[in-house]
Protein backbone atom coordinates (compact mmCIF):
# COMPACT_ATOMS: atom_id res chain seq x y z
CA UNK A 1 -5.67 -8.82 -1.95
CA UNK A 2 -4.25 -5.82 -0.20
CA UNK A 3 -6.17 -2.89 -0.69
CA UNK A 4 -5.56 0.63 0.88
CA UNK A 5 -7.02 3.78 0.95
CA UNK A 6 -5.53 6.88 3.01
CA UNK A 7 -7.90 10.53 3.00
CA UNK A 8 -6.66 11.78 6.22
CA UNK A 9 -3.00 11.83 7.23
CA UNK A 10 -1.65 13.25 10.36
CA UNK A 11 0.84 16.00 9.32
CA UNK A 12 -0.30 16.33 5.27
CA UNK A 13 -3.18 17.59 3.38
CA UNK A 14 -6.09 16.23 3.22
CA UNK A 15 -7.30 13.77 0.17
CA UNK A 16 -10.35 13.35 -0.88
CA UNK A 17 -11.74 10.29 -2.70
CA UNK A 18 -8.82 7.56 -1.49
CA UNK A 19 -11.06 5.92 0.61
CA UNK A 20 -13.75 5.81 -1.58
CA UNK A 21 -11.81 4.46 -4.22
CA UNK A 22 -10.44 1.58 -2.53
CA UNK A 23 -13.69 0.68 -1.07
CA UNK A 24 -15.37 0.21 -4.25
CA UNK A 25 -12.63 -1.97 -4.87
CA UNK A 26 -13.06 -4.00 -2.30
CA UNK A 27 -16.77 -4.01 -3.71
CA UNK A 28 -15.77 -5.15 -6.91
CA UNK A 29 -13.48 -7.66 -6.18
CA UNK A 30 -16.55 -9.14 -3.46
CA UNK A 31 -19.15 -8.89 -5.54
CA UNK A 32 -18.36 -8.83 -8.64
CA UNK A 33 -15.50 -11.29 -8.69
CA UNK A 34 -16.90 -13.53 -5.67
CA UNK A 35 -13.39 -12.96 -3.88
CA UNK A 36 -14.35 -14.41 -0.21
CA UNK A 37 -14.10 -11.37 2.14
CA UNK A 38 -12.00 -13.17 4.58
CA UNK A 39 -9.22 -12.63 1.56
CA UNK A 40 -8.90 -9.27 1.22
CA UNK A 41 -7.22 -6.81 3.77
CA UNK A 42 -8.97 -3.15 3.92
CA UNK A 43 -6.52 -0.49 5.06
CA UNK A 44 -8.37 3.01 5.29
CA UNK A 45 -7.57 5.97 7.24
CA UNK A 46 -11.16 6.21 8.00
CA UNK A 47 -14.10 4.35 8.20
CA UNK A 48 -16.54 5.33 5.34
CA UNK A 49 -20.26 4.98 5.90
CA UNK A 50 -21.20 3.11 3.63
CA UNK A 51 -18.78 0.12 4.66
CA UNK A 52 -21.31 -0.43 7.67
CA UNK A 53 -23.61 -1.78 5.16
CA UNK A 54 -21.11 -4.19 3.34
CA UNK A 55 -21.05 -7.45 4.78
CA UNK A 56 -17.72 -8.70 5.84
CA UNK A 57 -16.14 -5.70 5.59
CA UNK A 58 -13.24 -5.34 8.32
CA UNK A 59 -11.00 -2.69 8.33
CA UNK A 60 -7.59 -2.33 10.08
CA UNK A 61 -6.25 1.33 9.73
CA UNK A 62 -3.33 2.43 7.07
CA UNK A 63 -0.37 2.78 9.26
CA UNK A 64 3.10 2.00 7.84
CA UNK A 65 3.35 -1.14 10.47
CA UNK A 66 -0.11 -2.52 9.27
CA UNK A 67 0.56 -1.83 5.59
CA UNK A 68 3.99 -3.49 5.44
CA UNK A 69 2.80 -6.43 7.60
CA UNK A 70 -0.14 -6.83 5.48
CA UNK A 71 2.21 -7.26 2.07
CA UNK A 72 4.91 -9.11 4.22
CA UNK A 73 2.33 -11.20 4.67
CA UNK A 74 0.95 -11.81 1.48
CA UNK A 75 4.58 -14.05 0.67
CA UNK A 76 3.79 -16.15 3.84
CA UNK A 77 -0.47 -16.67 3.83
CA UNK A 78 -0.88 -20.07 3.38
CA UNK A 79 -4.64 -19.56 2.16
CA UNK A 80 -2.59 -17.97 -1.00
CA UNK A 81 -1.08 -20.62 -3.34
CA UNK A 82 1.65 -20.98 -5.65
CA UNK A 83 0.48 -18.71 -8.95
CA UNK A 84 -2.70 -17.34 -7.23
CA UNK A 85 -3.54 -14.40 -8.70
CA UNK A 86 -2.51 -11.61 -6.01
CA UNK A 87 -3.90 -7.98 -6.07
CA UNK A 88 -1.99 -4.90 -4.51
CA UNK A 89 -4.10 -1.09 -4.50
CA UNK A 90 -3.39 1.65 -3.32
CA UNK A 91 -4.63 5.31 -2.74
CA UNK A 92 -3.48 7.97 -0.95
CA UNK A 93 -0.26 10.69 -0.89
CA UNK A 94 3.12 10.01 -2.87
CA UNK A 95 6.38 11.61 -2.01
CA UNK A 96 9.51 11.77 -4.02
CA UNK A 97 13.37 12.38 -1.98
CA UNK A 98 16.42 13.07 -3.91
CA UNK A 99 19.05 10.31 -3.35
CA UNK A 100 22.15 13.25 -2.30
CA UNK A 101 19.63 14.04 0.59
CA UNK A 102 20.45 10.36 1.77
CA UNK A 103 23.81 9.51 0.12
CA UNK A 104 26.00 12.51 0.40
CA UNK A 105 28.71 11.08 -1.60
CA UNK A 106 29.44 8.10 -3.93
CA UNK A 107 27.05 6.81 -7.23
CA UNK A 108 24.26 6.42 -5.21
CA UNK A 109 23.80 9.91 -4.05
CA UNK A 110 21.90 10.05 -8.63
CA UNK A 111 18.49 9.73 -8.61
CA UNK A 112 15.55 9.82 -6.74
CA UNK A 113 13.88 7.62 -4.00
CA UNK A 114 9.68 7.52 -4.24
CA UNK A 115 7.33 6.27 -1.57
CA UNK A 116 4.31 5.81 -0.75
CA UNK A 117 2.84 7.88 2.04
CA UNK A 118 0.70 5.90 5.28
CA UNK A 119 -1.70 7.24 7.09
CA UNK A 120 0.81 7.93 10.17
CA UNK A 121 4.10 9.10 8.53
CA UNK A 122 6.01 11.93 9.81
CA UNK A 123 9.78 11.71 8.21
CA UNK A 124 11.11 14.92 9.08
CA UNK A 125 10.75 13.64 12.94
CA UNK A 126 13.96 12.90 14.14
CA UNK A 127 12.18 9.50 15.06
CA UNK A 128 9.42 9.72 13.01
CA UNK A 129 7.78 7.00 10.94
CA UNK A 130 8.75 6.93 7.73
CA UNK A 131 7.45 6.72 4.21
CA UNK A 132 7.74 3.27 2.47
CA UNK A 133 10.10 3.66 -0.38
CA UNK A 134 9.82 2.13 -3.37
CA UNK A 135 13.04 0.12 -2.90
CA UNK A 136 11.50 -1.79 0.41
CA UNK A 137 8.41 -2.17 -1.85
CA UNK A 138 10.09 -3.83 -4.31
CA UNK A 139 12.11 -5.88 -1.46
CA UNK A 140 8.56 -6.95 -0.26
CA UNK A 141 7.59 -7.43 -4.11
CA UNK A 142 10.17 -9.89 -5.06
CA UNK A 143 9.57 -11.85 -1.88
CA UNK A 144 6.04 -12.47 -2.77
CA UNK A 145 7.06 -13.22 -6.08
CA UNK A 146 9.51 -16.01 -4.82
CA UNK A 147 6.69 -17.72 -2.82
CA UNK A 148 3.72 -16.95 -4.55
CA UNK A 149 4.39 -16.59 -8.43
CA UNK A 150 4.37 -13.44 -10.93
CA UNK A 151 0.84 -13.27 -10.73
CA UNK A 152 0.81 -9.91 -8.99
CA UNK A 153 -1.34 -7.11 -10.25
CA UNK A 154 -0.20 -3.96 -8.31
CA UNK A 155 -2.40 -0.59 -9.07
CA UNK A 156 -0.73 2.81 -7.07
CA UNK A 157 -2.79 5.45 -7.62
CA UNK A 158 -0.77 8.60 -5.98
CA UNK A 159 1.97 10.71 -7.15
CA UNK A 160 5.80 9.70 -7.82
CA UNK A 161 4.73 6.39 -8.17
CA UNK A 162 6.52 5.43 -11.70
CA UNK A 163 9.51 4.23 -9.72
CA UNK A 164 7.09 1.49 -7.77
CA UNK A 165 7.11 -0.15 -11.16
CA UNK A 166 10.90 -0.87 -11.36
């Protein structure tokens, strides 16, 4: 399991309850559902107090390069078999770009592009780190799905995230 939770972001507002949220996941799916802790990935933007007194609880934070390496490697974890079940969470900002803004001319300029927001972003930067859209998400997706099975539960609770479901 990947599981994610982002409160404080560098450039955006503040969220509150993200963190929280996916740390009573990670509860749930430990305790309740005896999922070893060595198999799920915590991504939080901060480290709640109440984690200190979860055992085997480790954290790595929610930037983009640790979120997509942690679903990259979710196609390529040998501990994860063919039709394991596989759960993806996460909490924290959406964001939502109009295609024109990215493709001035042509069919693809319709639509909209949606994304999910890491702890670290900052797209307007001229090199800034980016969002990651739903279309790389889905990239990542159907890669885990070719080596791992359909058995992929993913839960986005954020704005603009309708288009993750594609």
């Amino acid at each position: 399991a990947v599981v994610i939770g982002i409160d404080d972001y560098v450039k955006e507002e503040k969220l509150r309850g993200c963190v929280s949220d996916a740390t009573s996941v990670y509860r749930y799916l430990n305790t309740n559902m005896r999922v070893d802790a060595s198999h799920i990935q915590l991504l939080l933007s901060t480290t709640p107090q109440s984690l200190n007194h979860t055992p085997g609880a480790v954290h790595s934070a929610a930037t983009r390069a640790n979120i997509v390496d942690s679903l990259i490697g979710l196609s390529t974890d040998d501990a994860i078999g063919k039709d394991d079940n596989i759960l993806i969470f996460f909490s924290g900002h959406g964001a939502v770009y109009e295609c024109k803004d990215f493709y001035p001319t042509g069919p693809a300029r319709r639509g909209t592009i949606e994304a999910l927001c890491p702890t670290d972003r900052d797209p307007a930067a001229p090199n800034g780190i980016p969002d990651i859209s739903d279309r790389e998400l889905a990239t990542i997706v159907a890669e885990i799905c070719r080596t791992k099975g359909h058995h992929i539960t993913i839960i986005l609770d954020c704005c603009h995230a309708s288009g993750a479901a594609r």
